[in-house]
Protein backbone atom coordinates (compact mmCIF):
# COMPACT_ATOMS: atom_id res chain seq x y z
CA UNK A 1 -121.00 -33.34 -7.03
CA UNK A 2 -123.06 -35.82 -5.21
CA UNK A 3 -125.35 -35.69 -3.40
CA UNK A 4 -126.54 -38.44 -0.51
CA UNK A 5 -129.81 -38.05 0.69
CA UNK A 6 -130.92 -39.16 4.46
CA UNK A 7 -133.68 -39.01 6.16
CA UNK A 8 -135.25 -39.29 9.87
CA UNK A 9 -136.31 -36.65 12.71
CA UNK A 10 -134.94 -33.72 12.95
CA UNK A 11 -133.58 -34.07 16.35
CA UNK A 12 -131.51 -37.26 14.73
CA UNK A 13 -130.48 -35.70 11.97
CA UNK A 14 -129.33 -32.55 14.06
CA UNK A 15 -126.96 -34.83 16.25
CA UNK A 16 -125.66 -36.31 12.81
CA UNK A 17 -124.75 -32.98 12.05
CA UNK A 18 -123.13 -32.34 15.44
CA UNK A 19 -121.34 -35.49 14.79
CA UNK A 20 -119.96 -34.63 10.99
CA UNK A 21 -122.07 -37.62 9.49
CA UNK A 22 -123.86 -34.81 7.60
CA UNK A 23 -122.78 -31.07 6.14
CA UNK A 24 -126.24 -30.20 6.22
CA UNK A 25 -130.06 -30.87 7.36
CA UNK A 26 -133.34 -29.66 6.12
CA UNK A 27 -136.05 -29.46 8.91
CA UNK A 28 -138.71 -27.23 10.41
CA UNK A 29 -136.99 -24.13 12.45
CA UNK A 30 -139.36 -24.79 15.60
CA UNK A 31 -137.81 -27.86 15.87
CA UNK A 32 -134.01 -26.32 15.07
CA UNK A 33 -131.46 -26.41 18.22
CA UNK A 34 -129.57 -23.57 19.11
CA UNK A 35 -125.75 -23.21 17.58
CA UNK A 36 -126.85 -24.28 14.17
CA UNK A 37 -125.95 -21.84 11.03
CA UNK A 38 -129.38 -22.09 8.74
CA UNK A 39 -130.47 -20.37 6.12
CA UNK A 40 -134.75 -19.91 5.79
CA UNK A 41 -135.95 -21.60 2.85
CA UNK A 42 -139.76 -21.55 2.85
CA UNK A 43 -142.51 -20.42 5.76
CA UNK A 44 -144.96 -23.49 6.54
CA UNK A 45 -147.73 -23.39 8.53
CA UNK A 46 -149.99 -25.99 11.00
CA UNK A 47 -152.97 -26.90 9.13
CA UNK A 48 -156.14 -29.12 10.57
CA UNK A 49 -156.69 -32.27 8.77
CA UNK A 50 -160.78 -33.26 8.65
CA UNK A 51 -162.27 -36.01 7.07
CA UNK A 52 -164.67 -34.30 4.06
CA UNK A 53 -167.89 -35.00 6.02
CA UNK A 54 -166.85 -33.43 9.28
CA UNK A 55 -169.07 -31.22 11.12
CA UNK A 56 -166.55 -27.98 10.61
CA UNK A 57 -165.90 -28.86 7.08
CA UNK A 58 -168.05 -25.73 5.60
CA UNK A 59 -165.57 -23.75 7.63
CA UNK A 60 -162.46 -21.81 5.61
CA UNK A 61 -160.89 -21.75 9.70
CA UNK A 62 -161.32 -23.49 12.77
CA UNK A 63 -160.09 -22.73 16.61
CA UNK A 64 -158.54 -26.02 18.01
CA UNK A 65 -161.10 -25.35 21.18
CA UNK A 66 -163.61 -26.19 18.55
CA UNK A 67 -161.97 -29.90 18.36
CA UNK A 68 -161.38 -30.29 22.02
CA UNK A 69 -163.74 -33.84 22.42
CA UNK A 70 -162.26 -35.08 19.66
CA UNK A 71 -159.95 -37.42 19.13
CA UNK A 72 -156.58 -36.53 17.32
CA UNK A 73 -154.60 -39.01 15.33
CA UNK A 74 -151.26 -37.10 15.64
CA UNK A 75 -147.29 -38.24 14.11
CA UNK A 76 -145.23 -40.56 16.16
CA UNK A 77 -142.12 -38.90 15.62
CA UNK A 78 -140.39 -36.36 17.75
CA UNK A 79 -140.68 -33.33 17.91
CA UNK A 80 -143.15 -32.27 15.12
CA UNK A 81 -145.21 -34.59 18.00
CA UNK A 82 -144.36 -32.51 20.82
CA UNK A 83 -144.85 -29.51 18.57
CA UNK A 84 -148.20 -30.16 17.91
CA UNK A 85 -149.24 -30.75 21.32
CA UNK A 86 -147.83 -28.18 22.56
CA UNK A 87 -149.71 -25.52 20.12
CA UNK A 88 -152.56 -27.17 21.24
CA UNK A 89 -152.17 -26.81 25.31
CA UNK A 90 -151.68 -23.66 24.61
CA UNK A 91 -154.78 -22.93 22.67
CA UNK A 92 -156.56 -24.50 25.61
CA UNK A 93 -156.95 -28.07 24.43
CA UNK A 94 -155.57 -31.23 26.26
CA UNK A 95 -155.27 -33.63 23.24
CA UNK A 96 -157.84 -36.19 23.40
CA UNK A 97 -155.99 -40.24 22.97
CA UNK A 98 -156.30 -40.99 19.65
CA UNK A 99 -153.94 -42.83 17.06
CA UNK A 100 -150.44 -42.32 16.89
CA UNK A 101 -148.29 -43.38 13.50
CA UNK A 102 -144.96 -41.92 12.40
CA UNK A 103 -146.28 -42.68 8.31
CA UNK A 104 -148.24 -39.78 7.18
CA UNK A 105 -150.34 -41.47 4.58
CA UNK A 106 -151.55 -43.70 7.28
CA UNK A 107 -152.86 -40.91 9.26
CA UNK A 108 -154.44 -39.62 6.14
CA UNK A 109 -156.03 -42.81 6.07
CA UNK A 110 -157.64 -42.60 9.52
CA UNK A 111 -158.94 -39.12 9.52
CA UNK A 112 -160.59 -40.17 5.89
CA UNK A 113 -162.38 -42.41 7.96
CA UNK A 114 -163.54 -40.19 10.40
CA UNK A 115 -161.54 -41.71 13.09
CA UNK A 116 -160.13 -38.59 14.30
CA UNK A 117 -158.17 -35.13 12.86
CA UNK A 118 -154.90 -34.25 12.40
CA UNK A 119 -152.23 -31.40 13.15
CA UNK A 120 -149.68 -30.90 10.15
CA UNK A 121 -147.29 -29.15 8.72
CA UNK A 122 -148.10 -27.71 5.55
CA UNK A 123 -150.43 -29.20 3.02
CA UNK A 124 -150.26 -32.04 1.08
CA UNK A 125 -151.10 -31.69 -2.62
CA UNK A 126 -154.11 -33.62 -3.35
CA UNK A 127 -157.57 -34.55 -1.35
CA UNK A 128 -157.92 -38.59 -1.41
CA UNK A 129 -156.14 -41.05 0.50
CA UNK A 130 -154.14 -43.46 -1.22
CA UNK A 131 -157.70 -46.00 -1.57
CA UNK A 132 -159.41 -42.49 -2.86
CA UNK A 133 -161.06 -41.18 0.39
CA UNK A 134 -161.64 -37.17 0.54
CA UNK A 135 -159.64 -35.13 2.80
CA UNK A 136 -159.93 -31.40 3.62
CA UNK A 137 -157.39 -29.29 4.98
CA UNK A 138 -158.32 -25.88 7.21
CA UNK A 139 -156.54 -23.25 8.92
CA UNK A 140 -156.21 -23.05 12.11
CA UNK A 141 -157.33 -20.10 13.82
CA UNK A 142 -155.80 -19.38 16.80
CA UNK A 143 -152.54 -17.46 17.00
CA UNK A 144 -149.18 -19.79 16.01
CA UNK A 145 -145.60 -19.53 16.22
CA UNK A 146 -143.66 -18.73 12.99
CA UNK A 147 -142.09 -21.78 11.32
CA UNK A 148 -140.25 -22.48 8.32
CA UNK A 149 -137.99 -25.05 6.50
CA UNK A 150 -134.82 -24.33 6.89
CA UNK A 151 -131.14 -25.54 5.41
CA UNK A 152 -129.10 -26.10 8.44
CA UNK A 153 -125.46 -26.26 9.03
CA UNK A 154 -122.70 -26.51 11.39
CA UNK A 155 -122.22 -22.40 13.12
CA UNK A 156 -118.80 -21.40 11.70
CA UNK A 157 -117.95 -24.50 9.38
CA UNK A 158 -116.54 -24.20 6.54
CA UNK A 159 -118.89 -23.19 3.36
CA UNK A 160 -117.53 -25.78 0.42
CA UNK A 161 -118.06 -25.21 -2.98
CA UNK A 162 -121.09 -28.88 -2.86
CA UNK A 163 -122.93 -26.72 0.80
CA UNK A 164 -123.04 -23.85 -1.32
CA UNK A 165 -124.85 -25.63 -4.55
CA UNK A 166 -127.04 -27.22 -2.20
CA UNK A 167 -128.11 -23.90 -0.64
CA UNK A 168 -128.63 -22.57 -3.58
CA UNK A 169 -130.63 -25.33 -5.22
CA UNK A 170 -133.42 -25.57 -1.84
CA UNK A 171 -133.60 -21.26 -2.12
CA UNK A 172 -133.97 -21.56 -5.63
CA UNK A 173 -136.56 -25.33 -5.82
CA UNK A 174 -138.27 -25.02 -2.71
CA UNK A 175 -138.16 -21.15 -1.88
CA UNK A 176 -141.26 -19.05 -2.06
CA UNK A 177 -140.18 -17.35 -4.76
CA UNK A 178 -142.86 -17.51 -7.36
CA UNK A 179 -144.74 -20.35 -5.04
CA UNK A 180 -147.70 -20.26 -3.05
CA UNK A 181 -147.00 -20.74 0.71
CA UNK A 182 -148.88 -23.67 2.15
């Protein structure tokens, strides 16, 4: 079998599966349109990205009201943008202009320099920027919607013999089984 990797937002990758060009996508289920076949491979969860000498960083959670004159530094790229914005309007905060990159290690960069925090997905393995800056990662307290990675597929296409490896391998490699859950 082989296997062809591509990658891009979700919302691109989702028409390329519409279209055929793909047999199947991983991406976040907020962000997963309606008529897609998917199969849940891990939960994820938002997580607040501080530089190490913020004034919250004693704290093990923090309420996105507690950021509200800050500014964020938030992902370019639709919709994990829109999803973040939108948890955070509904928490009660109007994000505050900041940066906006679609390369994740340059918005690691900027909140390591105290130019802002970050929403994310998740949490990156490992506390220094690239150029060795700290980093600390919280949880977010106020109430969010369930998200997970998901394996997503055409609803009623065929399952081949190369969909059904691959579904297998992301349950089996990136499923919580015996993992922690970010």
């Amino acid at each position: 079998m082989r296997l062809e990797i591509a990658e891009g937002p979700s919302d691109e990758l989702q028409q390329q599966l519409a279209d055929g060009d793909i047999d199947a996508c991983l991406l976040y289920s907020a962000h997963l349109r309606r008529g897609l076949d998917h199969v849940r491979i891990a939960p994820v969860r938002l997580r607040l990205m501080l530089p190490a000498n913020h004034r919250l960083a004693d704290r093990d959670e923090i309420a996105l009201a507690e950021l509200s004159d800050e500014p964020a530094i938030l992902t370019s790229l639709r919709p994990a943008r829109d999803l973040a914005e939108n948890l955070m309007r509904h928490a009660g905060v109007e994000p505050v202009a900041g940066w906006s990159m679609a390369n994740v290690e340059t918005i690691r960069a900027m909140v390591a320099r105290g130019l802002g925090y970050s929403v994310l997905v998740g949490r990156p393995h490992g506390d220094r920027t690239y150029d060795g800056l700290p980093l600390i990662y919280r949880r977010i307290a106020d109430e969010l919607p369930e998200n997970a990675v998901v394996l997503a597929c055409v609803r009623g296409g065929q399952t081949t013999a190369a969909l059904k490896a691959l579904t297998d391998f992301c349950v089996r490699e990136f499923g919580e089984a015996g993992r922690p859950v970010q």
